[in-house]
Protein backbone atom coordinates (compact mmCIF):
# COMPACT_ATOMS: atom_id res chain seq x y z
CA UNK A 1 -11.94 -0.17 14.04
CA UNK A 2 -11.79 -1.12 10.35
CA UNK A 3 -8.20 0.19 8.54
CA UNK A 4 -9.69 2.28 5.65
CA UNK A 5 -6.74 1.61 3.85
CA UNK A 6 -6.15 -2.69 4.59
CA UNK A 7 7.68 -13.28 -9.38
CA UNK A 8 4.32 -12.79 -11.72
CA UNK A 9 4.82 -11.96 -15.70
CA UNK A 10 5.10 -8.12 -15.91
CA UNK A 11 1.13 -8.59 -17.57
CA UNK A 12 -0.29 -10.26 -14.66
CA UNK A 13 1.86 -7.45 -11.47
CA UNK A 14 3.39 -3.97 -13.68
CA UNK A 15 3.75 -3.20 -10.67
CA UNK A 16 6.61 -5.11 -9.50
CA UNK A 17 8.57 -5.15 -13.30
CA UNK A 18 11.81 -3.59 -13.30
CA UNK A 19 13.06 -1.95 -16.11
CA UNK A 20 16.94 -1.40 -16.64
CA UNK A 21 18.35 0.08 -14.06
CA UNK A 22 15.33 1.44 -12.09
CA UNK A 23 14.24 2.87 -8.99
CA UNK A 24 11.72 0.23 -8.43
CA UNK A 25 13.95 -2.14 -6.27
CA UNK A 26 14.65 0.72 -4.05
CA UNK A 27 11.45 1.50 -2.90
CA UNK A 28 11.13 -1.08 -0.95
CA UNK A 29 13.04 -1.72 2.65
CA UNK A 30 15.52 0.81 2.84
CA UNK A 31 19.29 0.39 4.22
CA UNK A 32 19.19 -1.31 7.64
CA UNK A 33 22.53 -0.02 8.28
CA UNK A 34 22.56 2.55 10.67
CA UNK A 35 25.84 3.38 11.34
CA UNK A 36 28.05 3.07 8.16
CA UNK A 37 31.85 3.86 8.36
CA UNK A 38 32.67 6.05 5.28
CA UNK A 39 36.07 5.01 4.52
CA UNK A 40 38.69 5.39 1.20
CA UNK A 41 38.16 4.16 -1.77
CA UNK A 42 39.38 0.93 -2.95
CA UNK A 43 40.95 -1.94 -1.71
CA UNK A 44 42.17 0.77 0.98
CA UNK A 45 38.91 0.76 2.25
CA UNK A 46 38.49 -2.60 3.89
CA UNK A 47 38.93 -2.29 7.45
CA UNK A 48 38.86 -5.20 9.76
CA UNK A 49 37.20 -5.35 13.15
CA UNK A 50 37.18 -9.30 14.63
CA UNK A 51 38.23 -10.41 11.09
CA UNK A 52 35.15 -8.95 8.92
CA UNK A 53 34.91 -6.25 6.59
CA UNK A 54 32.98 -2.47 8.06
CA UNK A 55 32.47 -1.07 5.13
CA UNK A 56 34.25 0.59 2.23
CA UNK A 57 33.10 2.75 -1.09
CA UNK A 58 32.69 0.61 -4.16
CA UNK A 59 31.72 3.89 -6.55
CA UNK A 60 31.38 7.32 -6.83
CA UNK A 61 28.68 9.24 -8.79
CA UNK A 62 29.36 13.14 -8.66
CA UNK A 63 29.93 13.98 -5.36
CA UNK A 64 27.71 10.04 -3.88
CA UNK A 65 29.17 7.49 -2.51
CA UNK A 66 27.81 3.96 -3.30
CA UNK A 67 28.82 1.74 -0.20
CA UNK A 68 29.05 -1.98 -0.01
CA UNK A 69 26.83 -2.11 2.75
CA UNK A 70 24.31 -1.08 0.45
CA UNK A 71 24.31 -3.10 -2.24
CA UNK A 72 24.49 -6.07 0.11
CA UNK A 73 21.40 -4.54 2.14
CA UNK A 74 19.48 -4.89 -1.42
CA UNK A 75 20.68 -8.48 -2.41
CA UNK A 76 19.73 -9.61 0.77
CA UNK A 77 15.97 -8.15 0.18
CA UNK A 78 16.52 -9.73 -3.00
CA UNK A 79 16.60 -12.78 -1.68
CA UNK A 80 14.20 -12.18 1.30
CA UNK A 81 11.11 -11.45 -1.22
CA UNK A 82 12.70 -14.91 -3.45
CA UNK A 83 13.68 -13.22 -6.64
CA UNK A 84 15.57 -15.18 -8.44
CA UNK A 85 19.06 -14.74 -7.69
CA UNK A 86 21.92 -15.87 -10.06
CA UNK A 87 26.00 -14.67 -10.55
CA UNK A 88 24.59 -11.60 -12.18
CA UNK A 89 22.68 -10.20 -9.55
CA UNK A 90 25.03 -8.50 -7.61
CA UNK A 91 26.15 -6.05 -11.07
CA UNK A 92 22.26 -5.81 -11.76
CA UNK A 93 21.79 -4.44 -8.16
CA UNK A 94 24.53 -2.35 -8.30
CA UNK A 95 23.94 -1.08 -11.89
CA UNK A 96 20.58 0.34 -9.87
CA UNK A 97 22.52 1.54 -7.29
CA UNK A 98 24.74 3.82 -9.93
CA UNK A 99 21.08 5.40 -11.47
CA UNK A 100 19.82 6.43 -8.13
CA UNK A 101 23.36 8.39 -7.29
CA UNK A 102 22.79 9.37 -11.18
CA UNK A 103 19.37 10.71 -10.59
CA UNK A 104 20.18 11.95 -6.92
CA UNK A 105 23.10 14.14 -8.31
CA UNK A 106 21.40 15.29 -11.40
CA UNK A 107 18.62 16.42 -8.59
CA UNK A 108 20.99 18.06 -6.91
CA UNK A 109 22.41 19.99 -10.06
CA UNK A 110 18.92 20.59 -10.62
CA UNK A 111 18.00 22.31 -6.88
CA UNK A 112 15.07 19.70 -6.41
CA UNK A 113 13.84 20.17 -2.99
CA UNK A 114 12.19 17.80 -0.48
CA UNK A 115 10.73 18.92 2.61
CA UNK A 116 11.07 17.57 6.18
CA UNK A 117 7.17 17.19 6.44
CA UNK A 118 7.71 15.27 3.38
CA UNK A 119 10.90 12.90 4.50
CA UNK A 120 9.42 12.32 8.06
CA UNK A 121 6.36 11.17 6.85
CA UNK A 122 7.96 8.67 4.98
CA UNK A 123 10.39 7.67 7.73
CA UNK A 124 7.13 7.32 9.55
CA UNK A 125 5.58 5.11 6.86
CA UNK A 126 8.80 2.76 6.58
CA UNK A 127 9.23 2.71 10.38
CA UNK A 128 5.51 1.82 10.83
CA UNK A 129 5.92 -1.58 8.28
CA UNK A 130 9.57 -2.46 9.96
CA UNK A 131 7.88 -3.07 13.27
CA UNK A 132 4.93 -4.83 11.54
CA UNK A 133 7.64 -7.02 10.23
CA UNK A 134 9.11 -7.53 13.48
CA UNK A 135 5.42 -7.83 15.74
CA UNK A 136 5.94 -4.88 17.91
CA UNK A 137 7.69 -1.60 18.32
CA UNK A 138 9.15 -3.67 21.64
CA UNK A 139 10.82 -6.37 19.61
CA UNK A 140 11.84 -3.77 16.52
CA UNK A 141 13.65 -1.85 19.48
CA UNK A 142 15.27 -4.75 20.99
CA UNK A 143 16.99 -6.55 17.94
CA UNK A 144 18.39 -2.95 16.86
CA UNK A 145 19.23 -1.77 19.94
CA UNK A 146 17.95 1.84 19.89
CA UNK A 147 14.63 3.62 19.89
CA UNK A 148 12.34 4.40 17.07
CA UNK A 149 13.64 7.95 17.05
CA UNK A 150 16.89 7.04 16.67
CA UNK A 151 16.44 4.78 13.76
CA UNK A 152 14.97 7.53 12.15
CA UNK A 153 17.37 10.18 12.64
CA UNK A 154 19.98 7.19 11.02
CA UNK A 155 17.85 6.77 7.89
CA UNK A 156 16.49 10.67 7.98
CA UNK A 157 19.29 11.50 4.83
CA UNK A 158 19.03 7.81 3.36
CA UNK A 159 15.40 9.02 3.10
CA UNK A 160 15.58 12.56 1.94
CA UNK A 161 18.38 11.19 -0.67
CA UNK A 162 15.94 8.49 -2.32
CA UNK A 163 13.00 10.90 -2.29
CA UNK A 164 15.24 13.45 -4.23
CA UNK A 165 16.10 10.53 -6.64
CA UNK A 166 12.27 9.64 -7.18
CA UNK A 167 11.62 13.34 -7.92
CA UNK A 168 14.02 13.34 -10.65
CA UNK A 169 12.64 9.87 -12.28
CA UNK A 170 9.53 11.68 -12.12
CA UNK A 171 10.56 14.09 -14.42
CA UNK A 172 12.53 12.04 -17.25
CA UNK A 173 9.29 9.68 -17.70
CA UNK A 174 5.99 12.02 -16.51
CA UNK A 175 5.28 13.05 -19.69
CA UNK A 176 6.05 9.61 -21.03
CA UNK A 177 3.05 8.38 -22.60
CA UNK A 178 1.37 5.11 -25.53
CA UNK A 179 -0.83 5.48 -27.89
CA UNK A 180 -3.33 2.97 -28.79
CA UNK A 181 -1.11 2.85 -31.80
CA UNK A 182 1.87 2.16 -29.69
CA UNK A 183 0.14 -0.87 -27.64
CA UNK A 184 -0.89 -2.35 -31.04
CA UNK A 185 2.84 -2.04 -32.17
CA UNK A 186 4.34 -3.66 -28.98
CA UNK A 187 2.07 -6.31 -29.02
CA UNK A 188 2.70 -7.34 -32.34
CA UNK A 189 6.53 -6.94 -32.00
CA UNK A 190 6.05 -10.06 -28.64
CA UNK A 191 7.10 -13.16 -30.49
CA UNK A 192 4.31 -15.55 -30.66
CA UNK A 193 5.48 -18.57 -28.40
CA UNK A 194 6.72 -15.28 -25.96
CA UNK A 195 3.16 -13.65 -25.40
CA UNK A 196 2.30 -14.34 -21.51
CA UNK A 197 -0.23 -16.53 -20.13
CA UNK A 198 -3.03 -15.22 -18.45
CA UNK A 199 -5.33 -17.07 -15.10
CA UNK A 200 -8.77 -16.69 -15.22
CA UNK A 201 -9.70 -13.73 -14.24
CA UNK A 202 -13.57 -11.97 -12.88
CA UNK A 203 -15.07 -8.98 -12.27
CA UNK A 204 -18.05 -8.83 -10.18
CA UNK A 205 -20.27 -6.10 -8.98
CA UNK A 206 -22.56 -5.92 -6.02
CA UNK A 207 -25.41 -3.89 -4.44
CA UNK A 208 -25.18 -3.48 -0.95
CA UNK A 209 -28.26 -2.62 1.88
CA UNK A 210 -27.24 -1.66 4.80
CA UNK A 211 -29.71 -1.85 8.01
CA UNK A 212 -30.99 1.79 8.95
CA UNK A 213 -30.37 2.63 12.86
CA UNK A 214 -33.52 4.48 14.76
CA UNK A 215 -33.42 7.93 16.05
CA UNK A 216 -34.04 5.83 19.25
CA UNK A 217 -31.43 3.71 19.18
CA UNK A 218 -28.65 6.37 18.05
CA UNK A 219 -29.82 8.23 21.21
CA UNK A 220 -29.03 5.31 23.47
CA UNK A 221 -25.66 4.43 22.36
CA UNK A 222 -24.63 8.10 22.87
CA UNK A 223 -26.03 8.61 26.31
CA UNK A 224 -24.44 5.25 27.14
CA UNK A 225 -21.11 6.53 25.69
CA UNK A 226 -21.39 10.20 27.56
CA UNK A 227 -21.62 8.10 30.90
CA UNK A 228 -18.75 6.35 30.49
CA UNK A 229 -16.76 9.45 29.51
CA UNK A 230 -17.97 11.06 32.91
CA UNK A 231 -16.49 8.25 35.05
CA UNK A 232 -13.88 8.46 33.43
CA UNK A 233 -13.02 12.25 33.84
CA UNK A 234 -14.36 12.21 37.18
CA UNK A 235 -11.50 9.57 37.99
CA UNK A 236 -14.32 7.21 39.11
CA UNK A 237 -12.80 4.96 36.02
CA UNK A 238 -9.56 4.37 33.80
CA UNK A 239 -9.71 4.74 30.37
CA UNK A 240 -8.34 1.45 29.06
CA UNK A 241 -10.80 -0.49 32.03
CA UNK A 242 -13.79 0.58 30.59
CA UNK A 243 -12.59 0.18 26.91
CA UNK A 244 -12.15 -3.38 27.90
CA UNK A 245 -15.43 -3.71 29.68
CA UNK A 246 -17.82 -1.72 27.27
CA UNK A 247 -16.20 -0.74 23.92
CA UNK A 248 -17.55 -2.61 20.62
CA UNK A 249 -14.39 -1.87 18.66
CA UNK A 250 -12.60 -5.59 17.86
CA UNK A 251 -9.42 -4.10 16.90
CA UNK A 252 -8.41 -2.58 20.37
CA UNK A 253 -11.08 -4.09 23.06
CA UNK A 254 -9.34 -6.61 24.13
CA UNK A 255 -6.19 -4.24 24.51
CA UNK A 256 -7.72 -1.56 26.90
CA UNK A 257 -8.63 0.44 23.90
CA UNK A 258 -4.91 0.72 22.60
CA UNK A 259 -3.94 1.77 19.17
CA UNK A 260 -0.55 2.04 18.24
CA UNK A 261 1.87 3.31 15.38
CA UNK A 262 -1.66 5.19 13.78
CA UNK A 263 -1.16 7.29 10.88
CA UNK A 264 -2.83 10.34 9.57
CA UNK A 265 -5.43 8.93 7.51
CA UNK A 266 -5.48 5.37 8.25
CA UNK A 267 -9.19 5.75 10.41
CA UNK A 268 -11.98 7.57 9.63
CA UNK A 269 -11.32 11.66 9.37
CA UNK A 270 -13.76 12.28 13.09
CA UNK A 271 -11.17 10.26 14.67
CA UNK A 272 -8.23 11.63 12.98
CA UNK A 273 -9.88 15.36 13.92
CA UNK A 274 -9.54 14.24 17.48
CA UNK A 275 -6.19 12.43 17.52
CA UNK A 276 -4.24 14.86 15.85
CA UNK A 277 -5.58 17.86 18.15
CA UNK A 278 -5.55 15.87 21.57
CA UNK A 279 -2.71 16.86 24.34
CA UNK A 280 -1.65 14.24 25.79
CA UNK A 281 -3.05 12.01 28.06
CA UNK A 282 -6.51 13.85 27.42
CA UNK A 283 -9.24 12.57 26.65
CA UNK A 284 -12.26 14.00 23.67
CA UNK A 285 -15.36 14.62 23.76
CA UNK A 286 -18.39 11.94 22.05
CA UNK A 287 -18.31 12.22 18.42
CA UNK A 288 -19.96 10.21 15.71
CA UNK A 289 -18.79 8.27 12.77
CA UNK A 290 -20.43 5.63 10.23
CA UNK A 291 -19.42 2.97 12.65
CA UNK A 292 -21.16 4.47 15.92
CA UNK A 293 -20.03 6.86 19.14
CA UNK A 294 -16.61 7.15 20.11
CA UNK A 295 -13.95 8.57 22.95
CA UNK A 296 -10.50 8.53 22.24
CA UNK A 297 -7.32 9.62 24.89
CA UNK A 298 -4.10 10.33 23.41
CA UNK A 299 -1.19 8.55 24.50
CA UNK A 300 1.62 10.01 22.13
CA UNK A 301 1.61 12.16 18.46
CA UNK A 302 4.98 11.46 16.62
CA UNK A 303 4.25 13.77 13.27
CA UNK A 304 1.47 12.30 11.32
CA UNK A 305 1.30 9.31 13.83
CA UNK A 306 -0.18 8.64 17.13
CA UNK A 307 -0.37 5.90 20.12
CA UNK A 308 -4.10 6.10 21.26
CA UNK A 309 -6.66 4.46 23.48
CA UNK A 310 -10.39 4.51 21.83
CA UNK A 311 -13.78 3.25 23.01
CA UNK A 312 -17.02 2.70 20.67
CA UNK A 313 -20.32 2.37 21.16
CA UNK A 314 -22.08 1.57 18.23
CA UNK A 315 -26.03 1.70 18.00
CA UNK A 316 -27.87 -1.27 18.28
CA UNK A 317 -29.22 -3.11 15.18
CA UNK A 318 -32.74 -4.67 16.07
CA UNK A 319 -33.62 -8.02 13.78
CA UNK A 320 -36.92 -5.92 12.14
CA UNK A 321 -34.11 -3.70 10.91
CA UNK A 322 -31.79 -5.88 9.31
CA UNK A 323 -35.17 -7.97 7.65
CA UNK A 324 -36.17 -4.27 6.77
CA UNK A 325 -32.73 -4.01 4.65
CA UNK A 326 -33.56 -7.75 2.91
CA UNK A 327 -36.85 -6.68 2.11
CA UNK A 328 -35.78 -3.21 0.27
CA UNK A 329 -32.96 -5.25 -1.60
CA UNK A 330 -35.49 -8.04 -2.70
CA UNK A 331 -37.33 -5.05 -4.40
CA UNK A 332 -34.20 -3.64 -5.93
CA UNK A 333 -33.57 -7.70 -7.10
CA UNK A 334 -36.92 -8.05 -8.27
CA UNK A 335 -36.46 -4.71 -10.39
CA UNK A 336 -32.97 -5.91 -11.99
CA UNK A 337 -34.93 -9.28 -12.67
CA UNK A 338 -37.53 -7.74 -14.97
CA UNK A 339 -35.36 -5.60 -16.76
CA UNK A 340 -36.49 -1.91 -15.61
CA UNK A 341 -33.09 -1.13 -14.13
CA UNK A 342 -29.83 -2.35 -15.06
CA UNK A 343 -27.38 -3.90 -12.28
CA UNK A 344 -25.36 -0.77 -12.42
CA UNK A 345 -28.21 1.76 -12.43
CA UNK A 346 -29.27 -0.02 -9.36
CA UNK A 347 -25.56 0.27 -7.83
CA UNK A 348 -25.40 3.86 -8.30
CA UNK A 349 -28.96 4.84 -6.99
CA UNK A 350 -29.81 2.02 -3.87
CA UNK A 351 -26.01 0.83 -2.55
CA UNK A 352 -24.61 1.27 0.84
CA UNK A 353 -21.28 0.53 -0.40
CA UNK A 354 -19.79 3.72 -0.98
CA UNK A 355 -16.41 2.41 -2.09
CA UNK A 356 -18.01 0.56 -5.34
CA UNK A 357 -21.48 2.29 -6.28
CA UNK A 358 -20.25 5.03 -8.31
CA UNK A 359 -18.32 2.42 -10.45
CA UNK A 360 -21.87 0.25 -11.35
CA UNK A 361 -21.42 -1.66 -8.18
CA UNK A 362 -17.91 -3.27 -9.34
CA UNK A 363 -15.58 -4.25 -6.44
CA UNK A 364 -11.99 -2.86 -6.60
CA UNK A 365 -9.20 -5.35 -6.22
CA UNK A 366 -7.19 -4.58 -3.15
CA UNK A 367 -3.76 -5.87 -4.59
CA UNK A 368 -3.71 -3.74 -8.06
CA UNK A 369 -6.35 -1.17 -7.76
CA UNK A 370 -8.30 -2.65 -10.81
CA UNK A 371 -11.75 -4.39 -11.30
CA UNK A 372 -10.11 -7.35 -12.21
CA UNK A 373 -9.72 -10.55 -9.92
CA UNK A 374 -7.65 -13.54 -10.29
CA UNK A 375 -9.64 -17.11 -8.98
CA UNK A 376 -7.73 -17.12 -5.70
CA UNK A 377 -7.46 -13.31 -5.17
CA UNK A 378 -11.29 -12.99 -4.85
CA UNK A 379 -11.08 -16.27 -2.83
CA UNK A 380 -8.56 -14.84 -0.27
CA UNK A 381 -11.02 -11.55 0.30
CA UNK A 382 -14.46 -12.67 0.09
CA UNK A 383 -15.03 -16.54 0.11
CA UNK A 384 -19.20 -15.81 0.15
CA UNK A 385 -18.47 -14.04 -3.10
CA UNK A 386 -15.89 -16.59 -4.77
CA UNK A 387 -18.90 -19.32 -4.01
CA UNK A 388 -21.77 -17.07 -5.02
CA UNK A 389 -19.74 -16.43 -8.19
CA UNK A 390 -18.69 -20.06 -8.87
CA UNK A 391 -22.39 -21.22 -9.50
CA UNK A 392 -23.45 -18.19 -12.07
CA UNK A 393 -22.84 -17.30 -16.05
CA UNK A 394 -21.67 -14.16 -17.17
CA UNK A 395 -24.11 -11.24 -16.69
CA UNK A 396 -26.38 -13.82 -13.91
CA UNK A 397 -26.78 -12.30 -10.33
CA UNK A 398 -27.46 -13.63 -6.88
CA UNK A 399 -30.69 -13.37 -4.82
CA UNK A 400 -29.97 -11.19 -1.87
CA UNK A 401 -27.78 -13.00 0.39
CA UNK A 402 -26.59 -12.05 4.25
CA UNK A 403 -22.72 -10.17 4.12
CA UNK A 404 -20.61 -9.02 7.29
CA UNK A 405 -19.43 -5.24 6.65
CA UNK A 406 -16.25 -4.16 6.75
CA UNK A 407 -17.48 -2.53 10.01
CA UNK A 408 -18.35 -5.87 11.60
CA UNK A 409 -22.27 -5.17 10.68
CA UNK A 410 -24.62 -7.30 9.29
CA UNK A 411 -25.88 -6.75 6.12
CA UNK A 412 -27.10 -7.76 2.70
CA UNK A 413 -26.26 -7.72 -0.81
CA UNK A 414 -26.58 -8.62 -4.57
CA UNK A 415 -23.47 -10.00 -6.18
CA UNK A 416 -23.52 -9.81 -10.08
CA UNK A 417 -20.46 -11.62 -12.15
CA UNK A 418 -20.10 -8.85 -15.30
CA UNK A 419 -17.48 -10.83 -16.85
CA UNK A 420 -15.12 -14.12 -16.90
CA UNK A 421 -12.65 -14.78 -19.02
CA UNK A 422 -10.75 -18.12 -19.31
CA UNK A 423 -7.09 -19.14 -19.00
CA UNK A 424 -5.82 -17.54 -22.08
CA UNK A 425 -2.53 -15.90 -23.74
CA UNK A 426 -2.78 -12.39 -23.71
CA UNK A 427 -4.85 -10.36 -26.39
CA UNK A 428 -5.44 -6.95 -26.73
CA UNK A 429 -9.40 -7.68 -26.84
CA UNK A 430 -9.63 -9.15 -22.80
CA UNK A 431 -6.19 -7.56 -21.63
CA UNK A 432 -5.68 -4.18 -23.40
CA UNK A 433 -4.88 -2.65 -19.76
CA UNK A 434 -2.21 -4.86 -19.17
CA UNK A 435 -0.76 -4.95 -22.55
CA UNK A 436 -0.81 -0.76 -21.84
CA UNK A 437 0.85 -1.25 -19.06
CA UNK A 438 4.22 -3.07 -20.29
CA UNK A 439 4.08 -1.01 -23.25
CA UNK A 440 4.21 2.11 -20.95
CA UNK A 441 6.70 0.85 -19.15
CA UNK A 442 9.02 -0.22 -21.52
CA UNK A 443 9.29 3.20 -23.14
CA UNK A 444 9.94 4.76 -19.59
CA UNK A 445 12.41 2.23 -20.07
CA UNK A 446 13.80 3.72 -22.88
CA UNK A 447 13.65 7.44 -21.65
CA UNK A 448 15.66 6.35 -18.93
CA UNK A 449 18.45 5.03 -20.74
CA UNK A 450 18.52 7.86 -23.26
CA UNK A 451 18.94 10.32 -20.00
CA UNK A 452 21.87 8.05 -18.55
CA UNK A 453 23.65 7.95 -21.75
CA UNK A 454 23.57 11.27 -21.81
CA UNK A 455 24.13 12.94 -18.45
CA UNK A 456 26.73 9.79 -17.49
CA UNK A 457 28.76 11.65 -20.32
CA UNK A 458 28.82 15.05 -17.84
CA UNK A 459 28.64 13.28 -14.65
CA UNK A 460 31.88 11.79 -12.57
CA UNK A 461 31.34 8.64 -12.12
CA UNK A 462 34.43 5.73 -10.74
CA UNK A 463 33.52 1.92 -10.16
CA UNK A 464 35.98 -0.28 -7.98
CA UNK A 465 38.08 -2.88 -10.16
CA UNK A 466 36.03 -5.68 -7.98
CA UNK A 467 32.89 -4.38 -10.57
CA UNK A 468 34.01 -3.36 -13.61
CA UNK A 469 33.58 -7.01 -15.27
CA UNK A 470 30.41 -6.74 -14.50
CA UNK A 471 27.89 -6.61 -17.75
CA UNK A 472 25.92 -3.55 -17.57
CA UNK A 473 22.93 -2.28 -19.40
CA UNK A 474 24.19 1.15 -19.61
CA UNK A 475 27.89 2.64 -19.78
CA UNK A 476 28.79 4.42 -16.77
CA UNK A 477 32.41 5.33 -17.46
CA UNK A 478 33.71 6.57 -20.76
């Protein structure tokens, strides 16, 4: 089945900027350290077992603890992702550590309040991208040494604890907002030889027909589907056999059918419906989706995740169909051609693709949400479109050329390039979005260190003499 879901200048990723002391870094892998000693502070702290160092406190923030195991947990996914690492990056890391026990004790001051639906489904999002990281829940389990469940109940308050802290940013910078004003002021206040340099950059649209499936052939693939079922409840047949013999679903075929570590959400909502409503080891009934007939058993529902076996049978696609599809689009082409309906019109009103027709047929850029591409970003997604694209001028479109589907169909489509802008230093004309962006940003920035200035005042907060040379961007003890 298709996923539904599948160091760059702060212009080019917002994204991934950090301002002073932020959350940002944070969010990513949280503590590996499952089992931390909480010991006294200070130099009293270190305790030795074979010769190395457990753990100890390195600073207090009202009633939190910042532990070296911590900050040493983030430098090392520091240098994991290849920041750039230097003398100071051990005080900027912990600096961050300080505003999260700063926002997580202001949250608690505050009664904030973050549910366990709400911290297990984001243990169940980080534990799902650990054992991506790792290759398999088999391999995750065998270099830590425990089960998944166990992990979790480790990083449950970890979890709950950054969650809190994230609430609380939320509310010093969610009604921080620019004006066009603003951007027009930070611009100007960039030093010339300091404004960024942007890559090209495209944004292409495309019109997509999709060949229609017969009444006939709909009707076969869900009689052939309701016979396999029946062998399979009548114990003539397992489950994962026949999804190996029969199933037309490339993601789990060639594994009896099996799905693993699913989330709510991550398939289409028929085969969510079934998943999350399954006992199990039992097995649904036929029900359709865009990409054909399917059966799914449940293996195992943790939460909002499940283990799953799942067998498709998708109706067949006859050649006069798909030549049916080119013909319709080579109308729709020869329309756009002479000017009676623009590209977009034309999106909106004759394109399969539901993600990008109600936006005049742009595509959406996976990595940043926009319709801007970089070269080699486009490249990396759709090669057929990066060399359609690389032969036309602005505002040019293809003929209608043959596409594979995200669903592994064949298809057609028109692809249009709407605009391309070359290598160029940032202006507010091509790259007002971006320029937004930072501007936004940098007076979230500001917020932030107004509201540490001011509740650090009110707030307890004791460093360990190992980190008080360190140059801060804020003053955490008065």
């Amino acid at each position: 089945m298709i996923n539904l879901k599948n160091n760059k200048k702060a212009f080019t990723t917002v994204t991934k900027s950090r301002i002073h002391a932020p959350l940002n870094h944070l969010s990513g892998l949280l503590i590996l350290v499952c089992a931390l000693v909480l010991l006294p502070f200070g130099d009293a702290g270190k305790t030795f077992a074979q010769g190395k160092v457990i753990d100890r406190v390195i600073a207090v923030v009202g009633s939190n603890t910042v532990l070296q195991s911590e900050l040493e947990s983030q430098y090392q996914q520091m240098v994991s992702s290849q920041e750039l690492v230097n003398e100071n990056s051990h005080c900027k890391l912990f600096e961050e550590l300080l505003y999260q026990k700063l926002l997580l004790a202001q949250a608690q001051k505050d009664s904030l309040v973050v549910t366990d639906a709400q911290v297990e489904q984001e243990l169940d999002r980080r534990i799902q991208y650990y054992i991506q990281q790792f290759g398999s829940e088999e391999r995750f389990i065998a270099f830590y040494g425990k089960s998944v469940e166990d992990f979790k109940i480790d990083l449950k308050d970890n979890v709950r604890d950054l969650l809190l802290a994230q609430q609380m940013q939320s509310k010093i910078t969610g009604d921080v907002s620019v004006t066009p004003n603003d951007v027009r002021t930070y611009y100007k206040s960039i030093p010339e030889d300091s404004i960024p340099f942007i890559n090209a950059e495209v944004e292409v649209g495309q019109i997509v027909k999709k060949p229609q499936t017969t009444p006939e052939a709909k009707k076969e693939a869900k009689q052939k589907i309701e016979d396999i079922r029946q062998r399979i409840m009548k114990g003539d047949s397992q489950f994962p056999a026949m999804a190996a013999l029969y199933s037309e679903d490339p993601g789990s075929a060639s594994k009896g059918g099996l799905y693993e570590h699913i989330q709510r959400g991550q398939f289409v909502p028929e085969w969510d419906a079934w998943a999350f409503k399954l006992k199990p080891n039992e097995i649904s009934e036929v029900f359709e989706t865009v990409y054909g007939y399917f059966i799914i058993q449940l293996i195992e529902r943790r939460g909002d995740e499940v283990d799953a076996r799942s067998l498709l049978i998708a109706p067949k696609i006859e050649p006069g169909d798909l030549l049916k599809a080119k013909q319709s689009l080579d109308t729709i082409y020869t329309k756009i051609s002479a000017d009676t309906i623009s590209f977009s019109e034309a999106a909106a009103k004759y394109s399969d693709d539901e993600e990008s027709k109600n936006s005049g047929g742009l595509m959406v850029n996976p990595m940043n949400g926009a319709t801007r591409f970089q070269m080699d970003e486009i490249g990396q997604i759709d090669q057929t479109v990066a060399f359609a694209i690389d032969k036309l001028k602005v505002g040019e479109f293809t003929k209608p050329m043959p596409m594979t589907s995200r669903d592994g169909k064949q298809a057609y489509r028109i692809v249009y390039l709407k605009t391309r802008t070359s290598p160029h230093r940032a202006n507010l004309a091509d790259d007002y979005q971006k320029i937004q962006a930072v501007a936004l940003s940098k007076k979230q920035q500001e917020a932030i260190q107004t509201w540490i200035k001011k509740k650090s005042v009110n707030t307890f907060v004791r460093i360990n003499d190992d980190y008080k040379n360190c140059t801060f961007n804020n003053k955490w003890v008065n």
